[in-house]
Structure formats: C-alpha cells, structure tokens
Protein backbone atom coordinates (compact mmCIF):
# COMPACT_ATOMS: atom_id res chain seq x y z
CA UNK A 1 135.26 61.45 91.87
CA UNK A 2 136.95 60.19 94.90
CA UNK A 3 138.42 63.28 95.92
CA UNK A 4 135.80 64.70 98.76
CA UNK A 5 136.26 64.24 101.75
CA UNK A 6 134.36 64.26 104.76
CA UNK A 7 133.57 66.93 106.30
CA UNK A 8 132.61 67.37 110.45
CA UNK A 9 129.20 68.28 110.63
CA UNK A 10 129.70 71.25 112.81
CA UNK A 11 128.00 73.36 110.30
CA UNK A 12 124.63 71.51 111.16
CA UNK A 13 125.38 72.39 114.66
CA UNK A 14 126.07 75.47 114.24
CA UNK A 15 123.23 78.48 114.69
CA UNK A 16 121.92 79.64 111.25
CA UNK A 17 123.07 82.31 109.74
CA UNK A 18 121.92 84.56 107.05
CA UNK A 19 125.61 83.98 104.75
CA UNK A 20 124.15 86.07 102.16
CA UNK A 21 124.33 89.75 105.06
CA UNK A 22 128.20 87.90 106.11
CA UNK A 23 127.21 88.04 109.68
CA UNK A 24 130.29 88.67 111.71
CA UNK A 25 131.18 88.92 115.02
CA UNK A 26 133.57 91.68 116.65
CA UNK A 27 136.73 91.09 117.29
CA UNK A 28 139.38 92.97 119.84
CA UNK A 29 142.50 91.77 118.22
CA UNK A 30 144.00 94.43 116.06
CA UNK A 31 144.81 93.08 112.52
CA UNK A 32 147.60 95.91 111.79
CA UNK A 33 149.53 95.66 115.11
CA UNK A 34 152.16 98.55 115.49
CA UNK A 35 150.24 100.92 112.78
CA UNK A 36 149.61 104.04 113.79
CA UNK A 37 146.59 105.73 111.03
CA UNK A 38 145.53 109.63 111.19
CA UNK A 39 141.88 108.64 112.10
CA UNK A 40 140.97 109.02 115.60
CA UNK A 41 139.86 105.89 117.43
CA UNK A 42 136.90 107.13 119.36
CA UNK A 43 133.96 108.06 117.60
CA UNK A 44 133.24 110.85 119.99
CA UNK A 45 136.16 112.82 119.11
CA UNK A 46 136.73 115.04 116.41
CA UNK A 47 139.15 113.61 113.69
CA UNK A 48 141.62 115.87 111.65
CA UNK A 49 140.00 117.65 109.25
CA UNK A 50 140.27 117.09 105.66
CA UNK A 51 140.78 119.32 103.65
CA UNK A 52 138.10 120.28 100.61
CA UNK A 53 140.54 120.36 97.62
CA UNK A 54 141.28 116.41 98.75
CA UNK A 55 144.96 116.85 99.42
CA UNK A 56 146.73 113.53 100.53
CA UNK A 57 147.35 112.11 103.63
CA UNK A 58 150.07 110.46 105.26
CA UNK A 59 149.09 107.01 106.90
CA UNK A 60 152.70 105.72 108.59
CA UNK A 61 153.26 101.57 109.28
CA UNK A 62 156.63 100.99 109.99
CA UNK A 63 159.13 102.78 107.65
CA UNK A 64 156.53 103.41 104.60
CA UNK A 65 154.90 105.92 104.17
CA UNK A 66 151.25 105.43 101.96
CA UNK A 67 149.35 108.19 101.04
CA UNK A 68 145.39 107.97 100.88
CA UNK A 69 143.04 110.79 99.33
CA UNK A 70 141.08 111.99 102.03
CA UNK A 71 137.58 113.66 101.59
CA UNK A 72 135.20 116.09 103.39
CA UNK A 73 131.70 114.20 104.31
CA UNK A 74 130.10 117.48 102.38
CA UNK A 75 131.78 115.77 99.21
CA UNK A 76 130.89 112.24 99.73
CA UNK A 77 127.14 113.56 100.43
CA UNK A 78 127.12 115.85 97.54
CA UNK A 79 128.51 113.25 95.48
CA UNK A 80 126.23 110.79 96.46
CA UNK A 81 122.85 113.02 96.38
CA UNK A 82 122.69 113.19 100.40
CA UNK A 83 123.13 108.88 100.09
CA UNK A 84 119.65 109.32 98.32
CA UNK A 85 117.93 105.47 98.15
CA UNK A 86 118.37 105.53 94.25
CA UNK A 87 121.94 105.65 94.58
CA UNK A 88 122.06 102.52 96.92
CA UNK A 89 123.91 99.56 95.13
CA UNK A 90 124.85 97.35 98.30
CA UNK A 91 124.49 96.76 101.79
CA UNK A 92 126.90 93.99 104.00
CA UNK A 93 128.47 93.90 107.20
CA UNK A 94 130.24 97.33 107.39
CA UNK A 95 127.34 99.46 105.94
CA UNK A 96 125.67 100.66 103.04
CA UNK A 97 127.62 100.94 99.89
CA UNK A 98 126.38 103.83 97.33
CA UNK A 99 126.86 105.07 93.28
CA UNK A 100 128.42 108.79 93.36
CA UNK A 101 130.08 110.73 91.15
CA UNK A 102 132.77 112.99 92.41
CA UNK A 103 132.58 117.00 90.86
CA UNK A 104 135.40 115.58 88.67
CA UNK A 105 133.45 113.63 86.53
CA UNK A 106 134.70 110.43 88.14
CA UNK A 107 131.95 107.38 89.12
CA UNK A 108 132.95 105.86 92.45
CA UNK A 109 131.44 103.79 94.87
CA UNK A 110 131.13 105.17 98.74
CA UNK A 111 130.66 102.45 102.20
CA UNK A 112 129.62 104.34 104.52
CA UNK A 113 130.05 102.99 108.37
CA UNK A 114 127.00 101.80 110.09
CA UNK A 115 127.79 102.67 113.70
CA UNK A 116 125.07 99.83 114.93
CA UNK A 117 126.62 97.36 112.10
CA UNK A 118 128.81 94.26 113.00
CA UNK A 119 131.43 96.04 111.87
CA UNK A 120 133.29 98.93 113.19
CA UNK A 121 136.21 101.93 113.61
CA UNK A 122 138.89 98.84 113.78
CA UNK A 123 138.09 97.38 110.76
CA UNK A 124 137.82 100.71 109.16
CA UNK A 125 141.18 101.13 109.95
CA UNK A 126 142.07 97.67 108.79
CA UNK A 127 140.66 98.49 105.68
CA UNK A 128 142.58 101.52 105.18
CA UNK A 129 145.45 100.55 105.54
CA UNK A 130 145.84 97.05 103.73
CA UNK A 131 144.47 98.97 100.44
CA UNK A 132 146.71 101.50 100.24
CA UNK A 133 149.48 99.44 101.27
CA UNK A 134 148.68 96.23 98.47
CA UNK A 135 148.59 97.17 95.03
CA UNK A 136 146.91 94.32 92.30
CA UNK A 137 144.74 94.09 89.14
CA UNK A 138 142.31 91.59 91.40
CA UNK A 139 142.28 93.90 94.23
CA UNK A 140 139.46 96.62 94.15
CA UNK A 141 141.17 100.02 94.28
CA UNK A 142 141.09 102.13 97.01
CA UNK A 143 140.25 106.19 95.87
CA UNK A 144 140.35 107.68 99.45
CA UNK A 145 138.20 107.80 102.95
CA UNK A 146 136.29 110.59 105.00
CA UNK A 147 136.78 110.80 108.83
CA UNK A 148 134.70 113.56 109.85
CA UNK A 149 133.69 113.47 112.96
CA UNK A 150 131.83 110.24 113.42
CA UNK A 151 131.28 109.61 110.35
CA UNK A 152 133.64 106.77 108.06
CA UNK A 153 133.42 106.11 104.98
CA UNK A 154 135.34 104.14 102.25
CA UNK A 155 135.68 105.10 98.85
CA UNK A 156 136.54 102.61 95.93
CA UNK A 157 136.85 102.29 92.10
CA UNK A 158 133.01 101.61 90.73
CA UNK A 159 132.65 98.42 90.06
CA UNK A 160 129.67 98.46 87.30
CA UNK A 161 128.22 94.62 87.63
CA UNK A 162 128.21 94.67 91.50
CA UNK A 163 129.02 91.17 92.98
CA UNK A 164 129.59 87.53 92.06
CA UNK A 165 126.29 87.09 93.90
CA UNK A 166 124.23 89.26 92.20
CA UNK A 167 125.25 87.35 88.82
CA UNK A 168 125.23 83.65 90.27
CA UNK A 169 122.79 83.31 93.24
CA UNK A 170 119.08 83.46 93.09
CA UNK A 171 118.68 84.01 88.93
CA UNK A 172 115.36 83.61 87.32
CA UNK A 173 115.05 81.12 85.19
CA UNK A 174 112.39 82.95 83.02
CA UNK A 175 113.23 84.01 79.37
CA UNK A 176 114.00 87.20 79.08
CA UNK A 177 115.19 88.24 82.58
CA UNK A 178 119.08 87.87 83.78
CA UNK A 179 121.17 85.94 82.00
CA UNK A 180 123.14 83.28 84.11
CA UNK A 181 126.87 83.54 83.37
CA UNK A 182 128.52 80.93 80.98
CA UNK A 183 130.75 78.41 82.10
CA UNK A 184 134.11 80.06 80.92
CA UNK A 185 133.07 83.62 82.44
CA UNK A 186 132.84 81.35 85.62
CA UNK A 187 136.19 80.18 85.23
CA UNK A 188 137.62 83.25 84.66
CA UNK A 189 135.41 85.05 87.30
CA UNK A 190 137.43 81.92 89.82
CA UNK A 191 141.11 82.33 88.57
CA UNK A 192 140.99 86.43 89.03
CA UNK A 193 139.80 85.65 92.59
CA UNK A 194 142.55 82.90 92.59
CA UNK A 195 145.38 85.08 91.74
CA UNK A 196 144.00 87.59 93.87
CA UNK A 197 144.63 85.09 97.03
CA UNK A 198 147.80 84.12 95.52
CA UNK A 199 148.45 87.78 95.43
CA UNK A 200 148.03 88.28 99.25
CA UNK A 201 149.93 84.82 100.32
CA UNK A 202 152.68 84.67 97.99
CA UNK A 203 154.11 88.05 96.91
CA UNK A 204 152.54 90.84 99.58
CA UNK A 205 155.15 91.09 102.55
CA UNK A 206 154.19 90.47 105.27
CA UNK A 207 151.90 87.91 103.78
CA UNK A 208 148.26 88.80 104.21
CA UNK A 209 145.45 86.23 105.37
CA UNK A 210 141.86 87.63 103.37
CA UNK A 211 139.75 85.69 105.87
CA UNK A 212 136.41 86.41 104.29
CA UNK A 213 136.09 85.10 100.88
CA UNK A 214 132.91 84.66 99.84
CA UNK A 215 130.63 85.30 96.76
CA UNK A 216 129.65 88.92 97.81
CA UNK A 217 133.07 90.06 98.33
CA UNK A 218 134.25 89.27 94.86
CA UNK A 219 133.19 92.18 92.37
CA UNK A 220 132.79 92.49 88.70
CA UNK A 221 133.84 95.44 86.53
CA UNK A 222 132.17 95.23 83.12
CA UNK A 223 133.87 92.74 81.29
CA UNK A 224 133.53 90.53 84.08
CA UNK A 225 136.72 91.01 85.12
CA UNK A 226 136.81 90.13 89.07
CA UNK A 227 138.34 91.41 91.77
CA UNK A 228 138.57 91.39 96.23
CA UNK A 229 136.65 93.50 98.03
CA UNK A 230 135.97 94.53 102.05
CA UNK A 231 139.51 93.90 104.18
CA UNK A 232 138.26 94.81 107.15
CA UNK A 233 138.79 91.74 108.63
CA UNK A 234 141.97 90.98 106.51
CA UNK A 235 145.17 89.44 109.21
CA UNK A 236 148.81 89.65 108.47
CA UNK A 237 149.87 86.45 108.42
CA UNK A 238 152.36 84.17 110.58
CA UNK A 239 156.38 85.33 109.71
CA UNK A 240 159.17 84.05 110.82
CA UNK A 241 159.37 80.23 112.50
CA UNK A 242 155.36 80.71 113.53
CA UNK A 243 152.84 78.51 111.49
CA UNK A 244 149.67 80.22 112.34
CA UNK A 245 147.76 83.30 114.06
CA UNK A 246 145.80 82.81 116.59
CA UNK A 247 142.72 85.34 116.51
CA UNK A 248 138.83 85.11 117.56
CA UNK A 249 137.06 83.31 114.63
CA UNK A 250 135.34 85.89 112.02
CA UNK A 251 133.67 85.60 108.54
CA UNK A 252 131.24 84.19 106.96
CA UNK A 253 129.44 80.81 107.77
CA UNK A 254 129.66 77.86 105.32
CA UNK A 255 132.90 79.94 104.22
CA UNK A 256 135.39 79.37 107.17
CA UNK A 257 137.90 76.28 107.02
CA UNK A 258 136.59 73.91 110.13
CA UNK A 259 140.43 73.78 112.01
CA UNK A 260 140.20 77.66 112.11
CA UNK A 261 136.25 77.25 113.45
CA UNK A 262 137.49 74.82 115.87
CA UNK A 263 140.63 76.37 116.98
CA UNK A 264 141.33 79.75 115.87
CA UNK A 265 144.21 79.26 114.30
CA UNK A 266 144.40 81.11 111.23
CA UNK A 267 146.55 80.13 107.96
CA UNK A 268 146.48 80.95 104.40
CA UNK A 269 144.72 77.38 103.85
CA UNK A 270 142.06 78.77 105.65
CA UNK A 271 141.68 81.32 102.76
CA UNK A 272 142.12 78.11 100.18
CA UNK A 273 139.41 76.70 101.45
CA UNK A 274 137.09 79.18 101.25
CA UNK A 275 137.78 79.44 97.47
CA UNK A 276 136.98 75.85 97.12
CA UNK A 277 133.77 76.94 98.68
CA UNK A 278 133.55 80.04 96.15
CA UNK A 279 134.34 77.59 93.43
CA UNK A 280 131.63 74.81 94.17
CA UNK A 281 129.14 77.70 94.18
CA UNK A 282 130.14 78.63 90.71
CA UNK A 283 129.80 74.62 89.35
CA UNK A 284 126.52 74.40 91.03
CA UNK A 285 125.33 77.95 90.90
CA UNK A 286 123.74 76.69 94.75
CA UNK A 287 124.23 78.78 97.86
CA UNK A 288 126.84 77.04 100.36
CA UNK A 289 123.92 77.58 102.78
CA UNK A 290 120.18 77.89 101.90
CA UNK A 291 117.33 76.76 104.53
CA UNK A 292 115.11 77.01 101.62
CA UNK A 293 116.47 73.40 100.62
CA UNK A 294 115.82 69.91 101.79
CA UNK A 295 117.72 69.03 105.27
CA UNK A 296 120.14 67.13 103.78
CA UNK A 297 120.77 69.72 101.09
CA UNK A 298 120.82 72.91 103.06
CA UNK A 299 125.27 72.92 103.64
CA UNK A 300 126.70 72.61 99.89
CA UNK A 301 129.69 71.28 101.12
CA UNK A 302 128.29 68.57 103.43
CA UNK A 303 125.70 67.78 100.42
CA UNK A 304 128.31 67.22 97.89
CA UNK A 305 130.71 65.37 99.84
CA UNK A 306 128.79 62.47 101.33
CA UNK A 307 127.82 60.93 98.35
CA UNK A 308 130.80 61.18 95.22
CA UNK A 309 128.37 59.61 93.11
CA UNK A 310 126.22 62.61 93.04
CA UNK A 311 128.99 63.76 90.80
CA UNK A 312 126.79 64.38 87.29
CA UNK A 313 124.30 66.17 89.41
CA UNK A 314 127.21 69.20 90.57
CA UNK A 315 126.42 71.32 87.47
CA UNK A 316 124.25 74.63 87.46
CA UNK A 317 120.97 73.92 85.40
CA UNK A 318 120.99 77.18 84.00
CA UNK A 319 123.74 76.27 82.01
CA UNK A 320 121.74 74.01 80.47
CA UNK A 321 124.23 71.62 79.36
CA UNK A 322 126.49 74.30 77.56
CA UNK A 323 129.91 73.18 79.07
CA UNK A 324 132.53 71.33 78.88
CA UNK A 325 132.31 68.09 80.41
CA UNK A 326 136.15 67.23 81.29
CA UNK A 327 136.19 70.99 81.83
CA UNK A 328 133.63 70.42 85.04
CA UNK A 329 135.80 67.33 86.14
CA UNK A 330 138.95 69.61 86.31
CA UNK A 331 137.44 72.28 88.17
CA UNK A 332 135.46 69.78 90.72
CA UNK A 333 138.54 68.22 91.02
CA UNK A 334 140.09 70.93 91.81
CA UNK A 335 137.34 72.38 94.68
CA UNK A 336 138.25 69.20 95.88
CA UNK A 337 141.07 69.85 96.80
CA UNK A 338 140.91 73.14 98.63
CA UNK A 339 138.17 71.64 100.50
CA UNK A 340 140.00 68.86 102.09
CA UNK A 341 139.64 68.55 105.54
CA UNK A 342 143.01 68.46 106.50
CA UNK A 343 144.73 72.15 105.79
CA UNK A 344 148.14 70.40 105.24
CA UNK A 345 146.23 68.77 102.27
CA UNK A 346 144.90 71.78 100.28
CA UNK A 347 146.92 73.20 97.70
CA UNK A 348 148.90 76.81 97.53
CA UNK A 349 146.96 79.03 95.48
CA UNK A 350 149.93 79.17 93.02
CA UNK A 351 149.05 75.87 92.13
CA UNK A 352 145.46 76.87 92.00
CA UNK A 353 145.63 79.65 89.56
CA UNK A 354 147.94 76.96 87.17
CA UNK A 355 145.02 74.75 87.10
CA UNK A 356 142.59 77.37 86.45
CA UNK A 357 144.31 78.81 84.04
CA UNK A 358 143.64 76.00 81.18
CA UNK A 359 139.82 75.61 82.31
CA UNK A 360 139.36 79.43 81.12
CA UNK A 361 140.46 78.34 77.94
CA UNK A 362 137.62 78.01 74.60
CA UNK A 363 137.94 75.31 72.90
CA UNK A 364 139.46 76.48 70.05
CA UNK A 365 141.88 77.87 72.67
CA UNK A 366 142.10 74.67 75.00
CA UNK A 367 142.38 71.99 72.32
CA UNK A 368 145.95 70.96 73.26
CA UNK A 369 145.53 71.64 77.22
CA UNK A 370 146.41 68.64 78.66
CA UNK A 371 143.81 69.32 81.09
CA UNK A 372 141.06 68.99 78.64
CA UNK A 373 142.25 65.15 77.93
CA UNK A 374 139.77 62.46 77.65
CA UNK A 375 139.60 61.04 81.20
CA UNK A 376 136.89 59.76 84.05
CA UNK A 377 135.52 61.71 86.71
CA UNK A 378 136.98 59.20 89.33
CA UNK A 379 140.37 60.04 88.00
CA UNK A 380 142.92 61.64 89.99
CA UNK A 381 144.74 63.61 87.07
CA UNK A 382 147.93 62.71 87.56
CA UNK A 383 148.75 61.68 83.88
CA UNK A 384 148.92 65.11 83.06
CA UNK A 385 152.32 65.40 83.19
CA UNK A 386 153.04 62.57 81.31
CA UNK A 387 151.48 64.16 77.99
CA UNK A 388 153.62 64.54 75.01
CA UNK A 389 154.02 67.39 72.80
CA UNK A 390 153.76 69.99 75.19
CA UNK A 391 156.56 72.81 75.40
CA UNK A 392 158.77 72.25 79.05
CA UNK A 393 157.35 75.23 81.02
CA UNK A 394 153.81 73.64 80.46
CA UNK A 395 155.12 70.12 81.41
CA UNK A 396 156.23 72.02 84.52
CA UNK A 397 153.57 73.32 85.67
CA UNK A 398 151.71 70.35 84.94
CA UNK A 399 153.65 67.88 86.96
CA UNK A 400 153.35 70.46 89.84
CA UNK A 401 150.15 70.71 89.24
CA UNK A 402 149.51 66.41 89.34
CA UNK A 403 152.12 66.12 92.21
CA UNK A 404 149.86 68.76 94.39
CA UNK A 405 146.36 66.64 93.66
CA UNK A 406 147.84 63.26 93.94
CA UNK A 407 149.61 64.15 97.26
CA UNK A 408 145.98 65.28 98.60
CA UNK A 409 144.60 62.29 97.24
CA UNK A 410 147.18 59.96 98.68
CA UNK A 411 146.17 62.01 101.98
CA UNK A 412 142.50 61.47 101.49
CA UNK A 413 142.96 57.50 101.08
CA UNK A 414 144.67 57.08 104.76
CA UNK A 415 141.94 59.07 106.21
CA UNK A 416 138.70 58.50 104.45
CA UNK A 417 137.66 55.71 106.72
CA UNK A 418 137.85 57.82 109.82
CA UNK A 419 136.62 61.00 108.49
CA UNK A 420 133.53 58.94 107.31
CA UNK A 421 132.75 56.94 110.36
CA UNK A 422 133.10 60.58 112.37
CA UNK A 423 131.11 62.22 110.24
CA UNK A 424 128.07 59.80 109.59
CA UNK A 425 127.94 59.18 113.62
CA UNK A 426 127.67 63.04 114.11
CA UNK A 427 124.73 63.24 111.25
C-alpha cells in the first residue's frame, strides 16, 4: 500500500492524554452564534420552570422555530432511581450518562452536567440546539432536557449496546467472554458513521462541522446499527465565499486533523480525517493512542504510516483470519485516504459512504462488486471503473469513486519525499 502518508510527529510532542475520557479543553467561542435558547446562561440563576406534564418548549434560531420536551429534575431523578450507581452506563467529558425509564414505560438514557467537568452550560446549549434542529437515522435522537436550577441534563433515545468502544477496544481474548465484532458488522458500524458525517456536511444547512469523532461517540442500538452522539462541541461550518472557521482547537487527541491542531482552522476534512482515524481502529481493533504499547507503537496513525510494508500486520487478531482479504485492502485504502496529510487531499464523505457501501456487502452479496476484484495491496484502485458488466449508476459511482483515490494518490507522490524527510528528522 503506498497510500500513507507521513504524518508530523506533533502527536509525540504533544502532552498525553487519556483519549479514552475525550479530554477537552473550554472554549469561549459560541458554536450557535445569533441563537437565542430558553435556558438561562448563569448557573446561579433560576431557569424557567418546566412544567411536570412535559409540555414543549420553544427554542428560536433565526426564523425556525424547534420544539424540545422539557422535563422537571424530580422526573429525571425518579426516572433514574435518584442516578442510583446501578443505573450508570457511561461517563465522558460532559458528565455521567444513566439507564431510566420515564413513568411512560419508555427506556431512555439521561447526561447529566458535571459542573467541575471539561464541559459546560455552552456546550449544553450547543447540544440542544443542533439535535433538535438535525434530524437523521445516524444521529442519536434527542427526547428532551431539564434546566432546573443548576442542574442540566440531556435526554436521548437508549441506545442498548453502549459505544463503538465498549465493543472494539480492550476485548478479552478468553473463550467465553465478549465476542469481538465481525468484520462486516465493522463495516457497517463505519458507513452509518460515514453517512452520518455526510449527513452534517452535505445536506444540513448551514453545514455542520462534528469536530469530535471518535470511537466513544459513535453508539450502537441492538442490531448494531450506529449512530453520532455528544454535539456539544459541534461548529456550523464556513458559508458563503469563507473556506474555514477559525475557533480554539477542541476534541479528542489522536482524533484531530494536524492543520486544524496547528492552526485552528476548522473544515469538514477535519471531520474526514477523524473517520479515517475511527476506521483504522476498526481494521486493527488498536487504540489510536495507548501508552501501554511499545514507543514506536503508542500513535496508531504514526505506527501505521511509517512503514507501508507493515500492511499484512493492520488486521485485528481477534478476527482471527475471518475476513475478506481484498475486503481489508479496500477499506485500508480507503483510511488512507482520509488520513492524508494534506486536507485538500482527503475525500468528501459522499465519496466515502460509496466506497463503504460495497465492503458491507457478504459475499454472496458482494460477488460482482467491483470492489471485491482480485487486486494487490499496493494498488491504487483505479481500474474500478473500467469493469464490465456493471449497470451505469454503479459505473458512476465507481469512476467517482477511482477519480477521488487516484487524485490523493497523485497528491501523495509529489509530496512523499518531503513529508518523509520532515517527519523522520522530527522522530
């Protein structure tokens, strides 16, 4: 595979941090400029009650007009069991995350704001507001919120498998215990995340920038079917003539694309890249950062790209073998590409969720996806959309598909000698 490139080894510079809690830092930029929400600000004052029968609320942006269940705190606590430790399924960056059941009969899960967390009212807001104004199948569903007081808290859709993480990261290998997740789950697991990007850049307006993709954030209902979770740090993104938004850097180490570490400037091939990162995770079933490794090993990313002939040793050994092999070049391939180095490089996620969409194919499915053809792991895959016999909307998508990866690749050749030399002088 000739397709990674080098990346700058800022991530071994960087101070450690735990990606599995998403540590985050604050920011003071609002993400939902001009939107006015029904939740006071300060957490000293008293927010508008809500009422106990959980009528609707208004929240106003602009011209719409979205309306969010509200709830009492007595609800969410009674619901919960007073947030009892048994019904704790979670914890991240914005608080703890529990299992109630609402006196309707209806499971849900409830975040509830830690006040000392690294996240706070602003992102609560944030969070609000982008999930009752986008609507998707990959998008976790937003029930309602509680304002009480001080208190805020989030209530979602119950999403019975928990995370990606929980199912990939950190299974035992013993007989008997969790099962790791088969190699087309994976690949369906990536292209509901994919369309759920594709979602946010392509057809929400404004556009919306997710900016903290990672492993944790992507839940599972219980046929596996994935979806987004946590906006709170979600940015509309640029309109008009602009090409990016400037903002203070947030997320989640090993997850954010290096220009927007470097400079700031945030685009939706930020996002792309951090679903390359998602996806090498789910080939290798490895953390994108673990100190528990070797040096060399401990950054995913920087471990897979500085030697392509490491190629055979990408796949998660608790698949023991059960794949497809030209299946695993595809989707490598395919990382590949969102991880380039150079944003202008990385593919849209339209074209993303077209490639995916033939690796989540059986084989009794697959057999005439021209993505499944007999080819080499160095090869660039641009003969797909040469192959015969295939009806025209497939050729389409196909030669989109080959024009995207060979333009990267093209890209790749011009600067692989200076991204190496850069990067082996900073290691």
């Amino acid at each position: 595979m000739s397709c990674f490139p080098c990346f700058s080894s800022q991530g071994k510079k960087a101070r450690k941090i735990n990606s599995r809690r998403g540590a985050q830092a604050p920011s003071n930029a609002s993400s939902i400029p001009s939107t006015q929400v029904q939740v006071s600000e300060n957490h000293g004052d008293r927010a508008r009650d809500a009422t106990p029968n959980k009528k609707k609320e208004s929240i106003e942006n602009g011209t719409n007009n979205i309306e969010a269940q509200t709830f009492t705190f007595r609800e969410l606590a009674s619901a919960t069991k007073n947030f009892r430790p048994e019904c704790l399924v979670g914890e991240g960056g914005f608080g703890r995350v529990y299992r109630g059941q609402l006196s309707s009969g209806q499971i849900i899960a409830v975040k509830q704001l830690d006040r000392n967390g690294v996240q706070g009212n602003k992102e609560f807001l944030v969070e609000v507001l982008m999930l009752s104004l986008l609507h998707h199948p990959n998008l976790v569903n937003l029930i309602g919120y509680c304002a009480d007081g001080d208190q805020r808290l989030l209530v979602y859709e119950y999403m019975s498998l928990g995370s990606l993480e929980d199912h990939l990261l950190d299974i035992p290998s013993c007989p008997g215990e969790q099962k790791a997740l088969d190699w087309y789950k994976r690949m369906s697991i990536a292209l509901d995340a994919a369309k759920g990007l594709e979602y946010l850049h392509d057809k929400a307006n404004p556009p919306v920038i997710y900016r903290d993709l990672k492993s944790s954030n992507i839940l599972l209902q219980k046929d596996f079917h994935a979806k987004l979770s946590d906006f709170g740090l979600a940015k509309l993104g640029p309109t008009g003539d602009k090409t990016h938004v400037s903002t203070r850097v947030m997320g989640t180490y090993g997850y954010c694309a290096p220009e927007y570490q470097r400079t700031g400037q945030l685009t939706a091939k930020s996002d792309v890249y951090s679903f390359g990162v998602v996806l090498l995770e789910l080939i290798t079933g490895r953390r994108v950062i673990d100190t528990n490794k070797p040096n060399h090993e401990q950054n995913l990313v920087s471990w897979v790209s500085s030697d392509p002939s490491r190629y055979p040793e990408l796949v998660d050994p608790l698949l023991e073998g059960d794949f497809p092999v030209k299946g695993l070049n595809q989707a490598v391939a395919i990382a590949a590409m969102c991880l380039q180095e150079e944003q202008t490089a990385r593919p849209l996620m339209s074209d993303v969720v077209t490639a995916l969409s033939f690796l989540t194919l059986t084989p009794q499915e697959g057999d005439t996806s021209p993505l499944l053809l007999e080819s080499s792991p160095d090869s660039e895959y641009t003969e797909c959309n040469t192959h015969q016999g295939q009806d025209q909307t497939a050729e389409d998508r196909q030669r989109a598909l080959a024009e995207a990866m060979e333009w990267g690749s093209t890209h790749t050749a011009t600067s692989r000698a200076t991204s190496y030399s850069s990067s082996y002088m900073e290691t």
